[in-house]
Protein backbone atom coordinates (compact mmCIF):
# COMPACT_ATOMS: atom_id res chain seq x y z
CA UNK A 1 -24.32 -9.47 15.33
CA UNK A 2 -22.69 -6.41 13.04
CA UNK A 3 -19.66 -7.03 10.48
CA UNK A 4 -18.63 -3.93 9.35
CA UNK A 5 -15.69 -4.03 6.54
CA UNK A 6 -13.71 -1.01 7.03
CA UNK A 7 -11.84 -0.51 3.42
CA UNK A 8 -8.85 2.18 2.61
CA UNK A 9 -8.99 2.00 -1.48
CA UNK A 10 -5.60 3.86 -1.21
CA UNK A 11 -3.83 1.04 0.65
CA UNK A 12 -6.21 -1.51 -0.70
CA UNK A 13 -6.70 -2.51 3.18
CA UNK A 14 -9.31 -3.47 5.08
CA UNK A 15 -10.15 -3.38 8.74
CA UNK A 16 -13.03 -4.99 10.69
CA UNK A 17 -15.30 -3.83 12.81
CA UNK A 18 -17.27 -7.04 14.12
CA UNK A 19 -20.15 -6.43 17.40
CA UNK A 20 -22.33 -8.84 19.49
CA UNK A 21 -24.38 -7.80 22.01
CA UNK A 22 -23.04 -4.27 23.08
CA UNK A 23 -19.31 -5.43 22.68
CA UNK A 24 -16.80 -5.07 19.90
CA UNK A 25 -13.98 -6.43 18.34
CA UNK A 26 -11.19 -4.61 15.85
CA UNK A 27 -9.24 -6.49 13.55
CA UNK A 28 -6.36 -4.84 11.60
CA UNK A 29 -7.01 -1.13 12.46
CA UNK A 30 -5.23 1.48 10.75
CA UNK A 31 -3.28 4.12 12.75
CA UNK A 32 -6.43 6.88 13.30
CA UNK A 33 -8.46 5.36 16.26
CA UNK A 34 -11.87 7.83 15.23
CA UNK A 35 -13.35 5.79 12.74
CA UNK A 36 -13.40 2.57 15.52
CA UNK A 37 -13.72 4.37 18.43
CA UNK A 38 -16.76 6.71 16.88
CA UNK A 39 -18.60 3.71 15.49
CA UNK A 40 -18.79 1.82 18.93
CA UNK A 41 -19.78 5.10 20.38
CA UNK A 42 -22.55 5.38 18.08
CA UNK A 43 -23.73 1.86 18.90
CA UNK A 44 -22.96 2.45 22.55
CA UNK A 45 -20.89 -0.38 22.20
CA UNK A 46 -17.70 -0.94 24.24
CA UNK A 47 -14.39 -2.26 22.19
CA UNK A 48 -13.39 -5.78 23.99
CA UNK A 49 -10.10 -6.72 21.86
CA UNK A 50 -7.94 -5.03 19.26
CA UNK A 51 -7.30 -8.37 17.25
CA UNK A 52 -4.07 -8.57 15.08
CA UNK A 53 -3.61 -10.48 12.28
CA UNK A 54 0.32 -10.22 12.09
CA UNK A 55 2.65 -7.51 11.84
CA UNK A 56 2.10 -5.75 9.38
CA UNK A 57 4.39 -4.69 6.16
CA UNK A 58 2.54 -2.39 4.15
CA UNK A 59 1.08 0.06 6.89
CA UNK A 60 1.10 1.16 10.62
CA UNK A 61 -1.39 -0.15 12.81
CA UNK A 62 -3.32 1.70 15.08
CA UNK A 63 -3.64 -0.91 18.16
CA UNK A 64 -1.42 1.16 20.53
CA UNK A 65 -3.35 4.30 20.03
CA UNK A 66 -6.70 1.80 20.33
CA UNK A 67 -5.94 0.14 23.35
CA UNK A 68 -4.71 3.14 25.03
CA UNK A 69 -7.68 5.10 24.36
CA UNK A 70 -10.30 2.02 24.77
CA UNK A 71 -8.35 0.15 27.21
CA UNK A 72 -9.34 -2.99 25.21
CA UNK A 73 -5.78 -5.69 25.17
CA UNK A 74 -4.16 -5.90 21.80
CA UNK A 75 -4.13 -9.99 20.95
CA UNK A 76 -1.74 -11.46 18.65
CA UNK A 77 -1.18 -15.33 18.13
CA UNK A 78 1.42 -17.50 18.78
CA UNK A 79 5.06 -16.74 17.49
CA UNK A 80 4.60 -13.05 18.42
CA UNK A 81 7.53 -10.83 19.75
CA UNK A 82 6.07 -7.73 20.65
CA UNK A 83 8.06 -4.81 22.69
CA UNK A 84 4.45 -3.61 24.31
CA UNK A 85 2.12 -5.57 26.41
CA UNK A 86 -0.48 -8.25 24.96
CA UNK A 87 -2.50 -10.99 24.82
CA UNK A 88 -0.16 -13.66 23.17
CA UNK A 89 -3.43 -16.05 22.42
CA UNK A 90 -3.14 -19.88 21.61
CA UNK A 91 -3.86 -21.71 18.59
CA UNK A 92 -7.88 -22.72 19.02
CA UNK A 93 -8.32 -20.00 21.92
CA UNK A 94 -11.45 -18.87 21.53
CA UNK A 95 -12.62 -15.19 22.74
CA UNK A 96 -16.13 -14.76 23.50
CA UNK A 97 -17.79 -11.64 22.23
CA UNK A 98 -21.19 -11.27 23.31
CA UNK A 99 -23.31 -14.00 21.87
CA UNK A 100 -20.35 -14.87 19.59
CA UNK A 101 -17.17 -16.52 19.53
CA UNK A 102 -13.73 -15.64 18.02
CA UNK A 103 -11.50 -18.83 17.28
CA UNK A 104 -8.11 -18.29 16.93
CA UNK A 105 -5.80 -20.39 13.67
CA UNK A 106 -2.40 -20.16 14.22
CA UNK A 107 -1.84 -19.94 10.15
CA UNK A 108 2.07 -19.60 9.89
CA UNK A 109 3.38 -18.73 6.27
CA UNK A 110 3.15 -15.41 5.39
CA UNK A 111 5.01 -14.96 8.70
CA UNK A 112 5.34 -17.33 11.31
CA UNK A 113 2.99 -15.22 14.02
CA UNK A 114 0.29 -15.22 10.96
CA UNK A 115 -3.40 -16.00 12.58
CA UNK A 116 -6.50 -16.06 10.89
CA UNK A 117 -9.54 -14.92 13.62
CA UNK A 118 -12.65 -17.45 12.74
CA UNK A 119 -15.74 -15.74 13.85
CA UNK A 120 -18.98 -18.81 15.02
CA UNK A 121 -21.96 -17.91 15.57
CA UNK A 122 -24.77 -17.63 18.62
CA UNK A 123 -25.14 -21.05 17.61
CA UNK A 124 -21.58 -21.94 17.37
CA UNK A 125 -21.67 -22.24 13.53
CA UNK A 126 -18.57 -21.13 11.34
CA UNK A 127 -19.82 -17.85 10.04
CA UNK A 128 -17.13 -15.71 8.54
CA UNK A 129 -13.01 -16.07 9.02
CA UNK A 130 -10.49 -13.23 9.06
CA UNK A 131 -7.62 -14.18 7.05
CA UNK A 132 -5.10 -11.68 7.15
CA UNK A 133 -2.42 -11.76 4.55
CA UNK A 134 -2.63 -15.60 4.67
CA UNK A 135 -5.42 -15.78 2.32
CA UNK A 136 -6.59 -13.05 -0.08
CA UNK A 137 -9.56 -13.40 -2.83
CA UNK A 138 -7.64 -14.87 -5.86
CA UNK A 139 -4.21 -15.11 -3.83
CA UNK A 140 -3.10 -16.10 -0.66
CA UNK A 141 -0.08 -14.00 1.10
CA UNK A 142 3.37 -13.80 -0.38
CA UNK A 143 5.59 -16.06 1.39
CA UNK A 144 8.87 -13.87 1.31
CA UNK A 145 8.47 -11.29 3.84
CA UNK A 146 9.62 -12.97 6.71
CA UNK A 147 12.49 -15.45 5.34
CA UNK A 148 15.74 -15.20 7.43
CA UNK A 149 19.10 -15.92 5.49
CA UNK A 150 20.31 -19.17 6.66
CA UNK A 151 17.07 -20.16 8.70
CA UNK A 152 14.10 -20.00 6.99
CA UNK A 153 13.52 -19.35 2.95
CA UNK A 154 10.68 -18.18 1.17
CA UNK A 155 10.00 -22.16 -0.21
CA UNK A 156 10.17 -22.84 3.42
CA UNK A 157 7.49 -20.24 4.06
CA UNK A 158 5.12 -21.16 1.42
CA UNK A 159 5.27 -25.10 2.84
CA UNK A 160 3.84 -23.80 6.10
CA UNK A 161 1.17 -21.56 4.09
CA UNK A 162 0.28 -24.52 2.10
CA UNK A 163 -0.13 -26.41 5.55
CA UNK A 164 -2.13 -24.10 7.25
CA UNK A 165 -4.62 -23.55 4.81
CA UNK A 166 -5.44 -27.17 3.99
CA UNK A 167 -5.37 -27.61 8.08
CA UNK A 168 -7.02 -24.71 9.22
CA UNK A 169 -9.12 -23.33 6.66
CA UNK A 170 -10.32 -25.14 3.50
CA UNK A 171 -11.91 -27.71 6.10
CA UNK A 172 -14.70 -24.78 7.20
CA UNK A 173 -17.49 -24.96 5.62
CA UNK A 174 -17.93 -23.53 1.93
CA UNK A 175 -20.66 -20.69 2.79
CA UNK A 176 -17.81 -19.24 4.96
CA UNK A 177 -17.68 -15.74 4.28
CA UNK A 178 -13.88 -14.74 3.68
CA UNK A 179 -12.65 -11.53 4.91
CA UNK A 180 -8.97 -10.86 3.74
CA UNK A 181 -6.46 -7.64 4.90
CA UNK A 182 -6.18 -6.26 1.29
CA UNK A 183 -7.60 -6.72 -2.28
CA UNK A 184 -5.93 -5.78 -5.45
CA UNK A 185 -2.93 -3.38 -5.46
CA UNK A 186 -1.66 -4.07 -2.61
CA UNK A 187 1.77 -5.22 -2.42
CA UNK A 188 1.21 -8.05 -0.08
CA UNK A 189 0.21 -10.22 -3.23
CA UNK A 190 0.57 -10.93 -6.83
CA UNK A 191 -2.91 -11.82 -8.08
CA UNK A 192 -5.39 -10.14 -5.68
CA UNK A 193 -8.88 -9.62 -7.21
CA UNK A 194 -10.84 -6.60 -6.76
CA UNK A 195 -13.33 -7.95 -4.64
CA UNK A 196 -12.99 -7.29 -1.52
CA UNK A 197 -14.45 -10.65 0.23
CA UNK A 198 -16.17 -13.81 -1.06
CA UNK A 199 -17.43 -17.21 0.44
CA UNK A 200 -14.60 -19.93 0.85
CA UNK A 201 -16.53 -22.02 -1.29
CA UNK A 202 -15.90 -19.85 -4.19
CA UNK A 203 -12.29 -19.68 -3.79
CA UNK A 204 -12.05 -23.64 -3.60
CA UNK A 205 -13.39 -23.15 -7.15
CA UNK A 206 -10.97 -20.13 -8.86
CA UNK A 207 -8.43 -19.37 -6.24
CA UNK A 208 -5.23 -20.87 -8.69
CA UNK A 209 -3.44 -21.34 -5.00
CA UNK A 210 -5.90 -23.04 -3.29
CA UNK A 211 -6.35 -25.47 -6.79
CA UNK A 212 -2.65 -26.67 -6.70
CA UNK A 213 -2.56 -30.41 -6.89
CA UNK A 214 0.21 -30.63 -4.43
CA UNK A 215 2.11 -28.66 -2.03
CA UNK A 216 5.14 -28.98 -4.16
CA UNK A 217 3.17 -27.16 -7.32
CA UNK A 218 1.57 -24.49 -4.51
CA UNK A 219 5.61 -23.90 -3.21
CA UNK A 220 6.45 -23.49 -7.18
CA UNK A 221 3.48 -21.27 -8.24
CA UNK A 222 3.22 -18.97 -5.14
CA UNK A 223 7.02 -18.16 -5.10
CA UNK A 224 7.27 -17.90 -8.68
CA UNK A 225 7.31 -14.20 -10.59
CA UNK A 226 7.84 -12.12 -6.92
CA UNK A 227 8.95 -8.95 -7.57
CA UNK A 228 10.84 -7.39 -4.26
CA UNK A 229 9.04 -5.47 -1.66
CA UNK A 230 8.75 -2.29 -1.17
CA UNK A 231 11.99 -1.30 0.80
CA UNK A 232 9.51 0.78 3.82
CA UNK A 233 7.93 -3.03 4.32
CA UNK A 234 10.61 -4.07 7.11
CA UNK A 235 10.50 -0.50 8.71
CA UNK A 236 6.49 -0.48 9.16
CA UNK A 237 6.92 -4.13 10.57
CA UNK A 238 9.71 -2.88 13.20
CA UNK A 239 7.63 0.17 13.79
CA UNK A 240 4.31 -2.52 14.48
CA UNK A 241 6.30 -4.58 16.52
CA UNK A 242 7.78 -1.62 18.70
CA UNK A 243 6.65 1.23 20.89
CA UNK A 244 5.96 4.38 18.34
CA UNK A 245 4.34 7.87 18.08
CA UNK A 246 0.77 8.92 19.14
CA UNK A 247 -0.78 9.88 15.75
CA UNK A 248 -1.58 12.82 17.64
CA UNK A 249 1.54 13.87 18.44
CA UNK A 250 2.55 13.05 14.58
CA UNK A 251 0.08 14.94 13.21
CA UNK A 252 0.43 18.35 15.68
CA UNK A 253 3.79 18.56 14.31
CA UNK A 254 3.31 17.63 10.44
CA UNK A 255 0.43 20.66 10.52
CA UNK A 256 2.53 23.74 11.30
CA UNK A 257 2.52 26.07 8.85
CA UNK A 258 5.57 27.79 7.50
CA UNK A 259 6.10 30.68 5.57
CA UNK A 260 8.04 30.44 2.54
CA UNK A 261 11.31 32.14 4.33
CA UNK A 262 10.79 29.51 7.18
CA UNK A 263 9.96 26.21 4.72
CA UNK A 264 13.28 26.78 2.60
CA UNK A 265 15.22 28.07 5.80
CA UNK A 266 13.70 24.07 6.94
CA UNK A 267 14.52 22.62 3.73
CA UNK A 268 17.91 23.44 3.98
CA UNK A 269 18.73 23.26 7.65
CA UNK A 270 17.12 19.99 8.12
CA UNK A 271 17.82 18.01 4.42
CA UNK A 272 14.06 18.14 4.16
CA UNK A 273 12.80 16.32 0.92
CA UNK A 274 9.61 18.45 -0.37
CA UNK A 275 6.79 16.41 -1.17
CA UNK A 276 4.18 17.86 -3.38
CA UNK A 277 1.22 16.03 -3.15
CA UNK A 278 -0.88 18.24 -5.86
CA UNK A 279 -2.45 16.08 -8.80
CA UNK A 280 0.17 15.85 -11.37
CA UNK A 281 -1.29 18.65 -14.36
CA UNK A 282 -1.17 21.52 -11.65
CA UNK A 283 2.26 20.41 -10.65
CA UNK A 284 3.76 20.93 -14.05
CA UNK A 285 2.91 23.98 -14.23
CA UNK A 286 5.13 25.58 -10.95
CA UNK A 287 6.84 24.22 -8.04
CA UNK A 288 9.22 24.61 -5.56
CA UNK A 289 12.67 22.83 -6.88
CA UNK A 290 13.59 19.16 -6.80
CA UNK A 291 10.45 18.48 -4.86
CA UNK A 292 8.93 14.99 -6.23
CA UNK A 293 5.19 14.75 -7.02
CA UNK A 294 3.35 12.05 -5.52
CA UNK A 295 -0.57 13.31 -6.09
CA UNK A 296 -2.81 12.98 -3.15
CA UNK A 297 -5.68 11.35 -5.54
CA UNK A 298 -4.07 7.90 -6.34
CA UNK A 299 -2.15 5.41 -5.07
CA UNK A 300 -0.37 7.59 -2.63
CA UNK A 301 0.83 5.75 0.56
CA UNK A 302 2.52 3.45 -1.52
CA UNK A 303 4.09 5.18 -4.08
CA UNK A 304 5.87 7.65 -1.26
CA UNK A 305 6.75 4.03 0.45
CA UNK A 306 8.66 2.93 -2.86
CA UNK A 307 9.79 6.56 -3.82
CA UNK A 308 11.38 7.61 -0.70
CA UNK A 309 12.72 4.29 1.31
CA UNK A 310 13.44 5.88 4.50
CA UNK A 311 10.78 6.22 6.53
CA UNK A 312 12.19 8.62 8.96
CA UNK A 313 13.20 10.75 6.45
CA UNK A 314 12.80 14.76 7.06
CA UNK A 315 9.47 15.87 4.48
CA UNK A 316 8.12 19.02 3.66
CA UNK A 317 4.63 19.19 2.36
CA UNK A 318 2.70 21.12 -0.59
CA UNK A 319 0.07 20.64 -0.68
CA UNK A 320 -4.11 22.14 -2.19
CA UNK A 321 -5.87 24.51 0.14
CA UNK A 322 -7.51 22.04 2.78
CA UNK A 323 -5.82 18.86 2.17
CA UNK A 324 -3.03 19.18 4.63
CA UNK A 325 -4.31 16.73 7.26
CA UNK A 326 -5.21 14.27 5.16
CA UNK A 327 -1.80 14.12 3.79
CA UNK A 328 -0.27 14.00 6.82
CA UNK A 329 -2.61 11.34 8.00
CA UNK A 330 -1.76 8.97 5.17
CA UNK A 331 2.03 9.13 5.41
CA UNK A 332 0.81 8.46 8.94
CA UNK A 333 -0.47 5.33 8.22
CA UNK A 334 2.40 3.93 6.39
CA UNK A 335 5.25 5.35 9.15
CA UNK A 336 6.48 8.35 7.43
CA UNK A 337 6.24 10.22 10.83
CA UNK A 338 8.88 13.32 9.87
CA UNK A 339 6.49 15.90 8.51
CA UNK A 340 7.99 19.40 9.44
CA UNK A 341 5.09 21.45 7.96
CA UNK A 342 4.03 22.49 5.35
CA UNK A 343 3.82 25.73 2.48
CA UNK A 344 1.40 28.21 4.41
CA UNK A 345 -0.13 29.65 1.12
CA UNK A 346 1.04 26.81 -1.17
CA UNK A 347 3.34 27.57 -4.78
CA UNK A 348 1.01 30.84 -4.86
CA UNK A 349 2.94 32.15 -1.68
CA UNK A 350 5.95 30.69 -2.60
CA UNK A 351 5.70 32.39 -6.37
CA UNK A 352 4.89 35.42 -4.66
CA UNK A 353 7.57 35.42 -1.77
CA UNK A 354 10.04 35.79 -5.01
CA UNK A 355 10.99 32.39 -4.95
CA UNK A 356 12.51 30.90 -7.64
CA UNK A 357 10.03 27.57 -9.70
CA UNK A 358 10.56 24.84 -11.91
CA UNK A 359 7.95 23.06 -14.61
CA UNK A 360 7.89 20.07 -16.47
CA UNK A 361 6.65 20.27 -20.13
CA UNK A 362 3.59 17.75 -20.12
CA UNK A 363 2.18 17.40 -24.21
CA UNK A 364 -1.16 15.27 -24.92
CA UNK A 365 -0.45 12.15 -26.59
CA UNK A 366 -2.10 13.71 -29.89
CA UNK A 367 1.08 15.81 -29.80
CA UNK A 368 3.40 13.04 -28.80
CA UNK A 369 1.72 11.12 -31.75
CA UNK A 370 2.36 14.04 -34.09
CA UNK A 371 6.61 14.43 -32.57
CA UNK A 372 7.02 10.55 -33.47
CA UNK A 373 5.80 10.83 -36.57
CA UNK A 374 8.41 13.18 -37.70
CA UNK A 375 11.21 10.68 -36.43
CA UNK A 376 12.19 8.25 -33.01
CA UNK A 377 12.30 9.91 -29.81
CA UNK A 378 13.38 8.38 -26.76
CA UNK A 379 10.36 7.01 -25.12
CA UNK A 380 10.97 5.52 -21.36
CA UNK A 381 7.55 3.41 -20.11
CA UNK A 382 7.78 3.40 -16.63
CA UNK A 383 4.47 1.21 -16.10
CA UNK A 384 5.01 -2.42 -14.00
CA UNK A 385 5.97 -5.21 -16.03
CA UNK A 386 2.86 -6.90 -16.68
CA UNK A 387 1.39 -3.41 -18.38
CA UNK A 388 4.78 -3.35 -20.05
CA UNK A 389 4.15 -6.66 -21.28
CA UNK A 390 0.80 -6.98 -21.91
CA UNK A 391 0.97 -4.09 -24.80
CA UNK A 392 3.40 -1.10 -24.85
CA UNK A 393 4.39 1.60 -27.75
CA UNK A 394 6.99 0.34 -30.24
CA UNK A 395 10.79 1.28 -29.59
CA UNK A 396 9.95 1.89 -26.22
CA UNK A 397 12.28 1.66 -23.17
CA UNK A 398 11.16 -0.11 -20.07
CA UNK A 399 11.72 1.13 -16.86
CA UNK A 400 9.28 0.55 -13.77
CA UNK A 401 8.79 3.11 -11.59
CA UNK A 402 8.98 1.20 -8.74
CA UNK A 403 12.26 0.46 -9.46
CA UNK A 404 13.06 3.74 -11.25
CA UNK A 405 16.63 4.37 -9.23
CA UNK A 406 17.90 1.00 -10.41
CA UNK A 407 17.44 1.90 -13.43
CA UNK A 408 18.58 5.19 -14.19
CA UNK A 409 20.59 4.27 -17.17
CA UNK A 410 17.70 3.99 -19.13
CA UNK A 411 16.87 7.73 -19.63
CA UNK A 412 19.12 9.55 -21.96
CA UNK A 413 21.16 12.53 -20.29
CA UNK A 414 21.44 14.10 -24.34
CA UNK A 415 18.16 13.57 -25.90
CA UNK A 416 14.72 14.49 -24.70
CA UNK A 417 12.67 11.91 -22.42
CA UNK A 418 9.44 11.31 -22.96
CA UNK A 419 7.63 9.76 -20.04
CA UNK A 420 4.70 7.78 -20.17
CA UNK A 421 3.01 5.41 -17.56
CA UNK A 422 -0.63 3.77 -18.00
CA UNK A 423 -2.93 7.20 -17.20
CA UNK A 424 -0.24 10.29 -16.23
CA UNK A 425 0.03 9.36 -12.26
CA UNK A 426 3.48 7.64 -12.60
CA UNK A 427 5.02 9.35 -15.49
CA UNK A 428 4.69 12.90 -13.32
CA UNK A 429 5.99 10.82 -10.02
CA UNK A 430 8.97 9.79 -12.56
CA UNK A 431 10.04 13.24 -14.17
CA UNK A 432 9.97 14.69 -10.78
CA UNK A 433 12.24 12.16 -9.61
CA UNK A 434 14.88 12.71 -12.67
CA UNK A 435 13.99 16.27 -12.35
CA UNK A 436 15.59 16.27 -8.86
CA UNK A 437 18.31 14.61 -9.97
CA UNK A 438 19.35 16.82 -12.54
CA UNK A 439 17.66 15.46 -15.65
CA UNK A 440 16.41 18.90 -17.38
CA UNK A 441 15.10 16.98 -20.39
CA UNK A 442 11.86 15.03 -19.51
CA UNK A 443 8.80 16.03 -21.04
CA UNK A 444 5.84 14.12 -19.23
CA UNK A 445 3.04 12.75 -21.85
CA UNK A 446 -0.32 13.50 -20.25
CA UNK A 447 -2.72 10.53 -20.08
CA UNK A 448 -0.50 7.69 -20.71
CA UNK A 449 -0.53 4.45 -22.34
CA UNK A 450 -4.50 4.68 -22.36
CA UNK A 451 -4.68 7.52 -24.67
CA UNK A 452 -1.60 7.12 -26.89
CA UNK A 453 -3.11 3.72 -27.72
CA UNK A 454 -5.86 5.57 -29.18
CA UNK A 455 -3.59 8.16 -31.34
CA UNK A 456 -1.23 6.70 -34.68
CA UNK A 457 1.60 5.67 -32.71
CA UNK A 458 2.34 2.13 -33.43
CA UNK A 459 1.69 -0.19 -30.65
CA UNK A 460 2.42 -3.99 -30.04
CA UNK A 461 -0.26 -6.27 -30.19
CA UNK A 462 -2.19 -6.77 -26.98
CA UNK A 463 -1.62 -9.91 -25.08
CA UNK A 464 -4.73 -11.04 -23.07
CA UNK A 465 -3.47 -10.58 -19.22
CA UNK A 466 -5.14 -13.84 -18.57
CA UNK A 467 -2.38 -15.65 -20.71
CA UNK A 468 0.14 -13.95 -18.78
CA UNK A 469 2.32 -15.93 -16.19
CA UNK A 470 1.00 -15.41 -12.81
């Protein structure tokens, strides 16, 4: 028997490649088949099931692509609508695979087609369990995603998820190895850790959801402090649930190259948004007007999910020499399928086609230390609440980036801006933004809150994150 754990740091997701015996089984694959499809090959294995856990929120899955190309059937548990064909298994349907089994939980709760995939051994022994976004390490799965007004609430949701894991799952034995969909930063959860699996045993112990006296505390503490999704989370799930785009066919047409003429003569023609995907010190210094900077080399999937809500929204792409596919291939995997091409030659070409380019001012906090000595400026913090709370520079304003369009008010239209997040990623996403929409006054401060904490500028007194309310 092989378990392979497949992990995307950028989505904080993780697929699983499990074998037995010269046949395979996916769990949760992301949209590019390759990395399943070469691994079996290289085993000379042959892939038996595509295995869902539910449909997913935060990315695109690759099953359609998978089964097509493998001809293994895409199974789902019960509750699930899909517009394709597949295996709509029971609850305690088990799936042999080679000298193994695969059990199937019904887990409703984080939505009501929710299964967790409980993998026994040759001997029939409870080895490892799949959870999903029903249980994470530290969290389980946030129980708002799937509430319907005037059917089903969120409190309604987390009863279910309370229910299914004391029925389904905390029973197993504790040397159960648990194998979530995502670990920390993903938006599927509020307290995920950073490990990326652990025995159920061990989550008995620290997991504060699975330690809740009663269901009535688990309802209170897993619903309390939810910040709203993401606004592309109900688009990737109707994308999942529906018949989409070969990632082929998504990719041959987000990889032609244009010529600055031909990109702005796109731009224009089609409402294209440019995304510039270069790391946020480079971008400063030259690009193409009201593009927004989203840097390849971070959190980048979901950043352009929260930054630009429409998924079929026309992009452009700048991009470094050599990185095109890979961006297209991660706004890919999160249903931004609307590429047009990108900048053949990159700001270089576009500088030298005549073409006219915008900066952003970015200063190192030594010289935003020395500006606020000399008097207040009008510093915006535009890290998540918890950072913001947890220790932030005094006379600051407070606006998340995730949330930056709600809360435009915040940055002053007269006086000069001065942007900080937590290490220079968000603060360059955030003057772009205000950039494109007309604020000329934003001067970026490069490596955030972690080195103006180390300059003269007064800061509040840190507040362990551990105190902090869940």
């Amino acid at each position: 028997m092989k378990i392979e754990q497949i992990y995307t740091g950028c989505l904080a997701q993780g697929a699983y490649y499990i074998e037995s015996d010269g046949e395979a089984a996916i769990i949760d694959p992301l949209r590019e088949t390759a990395p399943y499809i070469e691994r079996a090959k290289a085993r000379n294995a042959t892939i038996k099931y595509v295995l869902e856990t539910h449909f997913h929120a935060d990315f695109v899955s690759g099953h359609l692509d998978l089964s097509k190309k493998t001809g293994a059937p895409i199974v789902y548990g019960p509750n699930a609508n899909p517009s394709f064909p597949a295996h709509i298994a029971k609850d305690g349907e088990e799936l042999k695979l080679g000298r193994v089994t695969i059990k199937v939980l019904h887990t409703p709760g984080h939505t009501m087609e929710s299964t967790c995939y409980l993998l026994m051994d040759e001997n029939g022994r409870p080895h490892s369990i799949y959870t999903g976004d029903t249980l994470f390490i530290g969290d389980v799965g946030r129980p708002d995603l799937a509430q319907k007004s005037g059917a089903i609430t969120q409190e309604d949701l987390a009863g279910l998820l309370y229910d299914s894991l004391h029925s389904k799952i905390m029973s197993l034995p504790d040397d159960v190895i648990v194998y979530p969909a995502h670990g920390a930063g993903s938006a599927c959860g509020k307290n995920m850790s950073k490990e990326t699996f652990d025995t159920l045993g061990n989550q008995k112990r620290t997991n504060y959801a699975l330690k809740a006296a009663t269901k009535e505390l688990f309802v209170q503490e897993v619903t309390d402090g939810l910040l709203p999704p993401p606004a592309y989370f109900p688009q990737n799930v109707a994308m999942n649930k529906g018949v989409i785009p070969s990632v082929d066919s998504v990719k041959e047409r987000g990889l032609r190259a244009l010529a600055p003429d031909r990109f702005e003569l796109v731009a224009d023609t089609e409402g294209a948004l440019v995304l510039d995907t270069r790391g946020a010190q480079t971008f400063k210094d030259g690009f193409v007007p009201r593009s927004i900077n989203i840097g390849i080399k971070g959190d980048f999937a979901p950043w352009v999910g929260s930054m630009i809500p429409d998924v079929k929204h026309p992009l452009l792409l700048v991009t470094d020499a050599g990185m095109e596919d890979e961006v297209v291939t991660r706004l890919a995997r999160v249903g931004y399928d609307h590429v047009l091409g990108y900048l053949e030659g990159g700001i270089a070409a576009w500088k030298a086609a005549g073409k006219q380019v915008d900066t952003i001012e970015s200063i190192p906090a030594v010289e935003f230390a020395a500006r606020m000595a000399k008097g207040p400026l009008h510093v915006v913090d535009v890290r998540k609440d918890g950072e913001w709370t947890a220790s932030r520079v005094k006379g600051a304003h407070h606006a998340s980036l995730q949330y930056i369009n709600e809360h435009l008010s915040t940055f002053s239209k007269d006086e000069p801006n001065y942007i900080h997040c937590q290490g220079g990623y968000r603060s360059m996403v955030a003057a772009s933004l205000l950039k494109a929409r007309g604020y000329h006054n934003v001067i970026d401060v490069a490596g955030g809150f972690n080195a103006i904490k180390n300059t003269d500028v007064p800061v509040t007194d840190e507040v362990c994150p551990t105190t902090l309310k869940k």
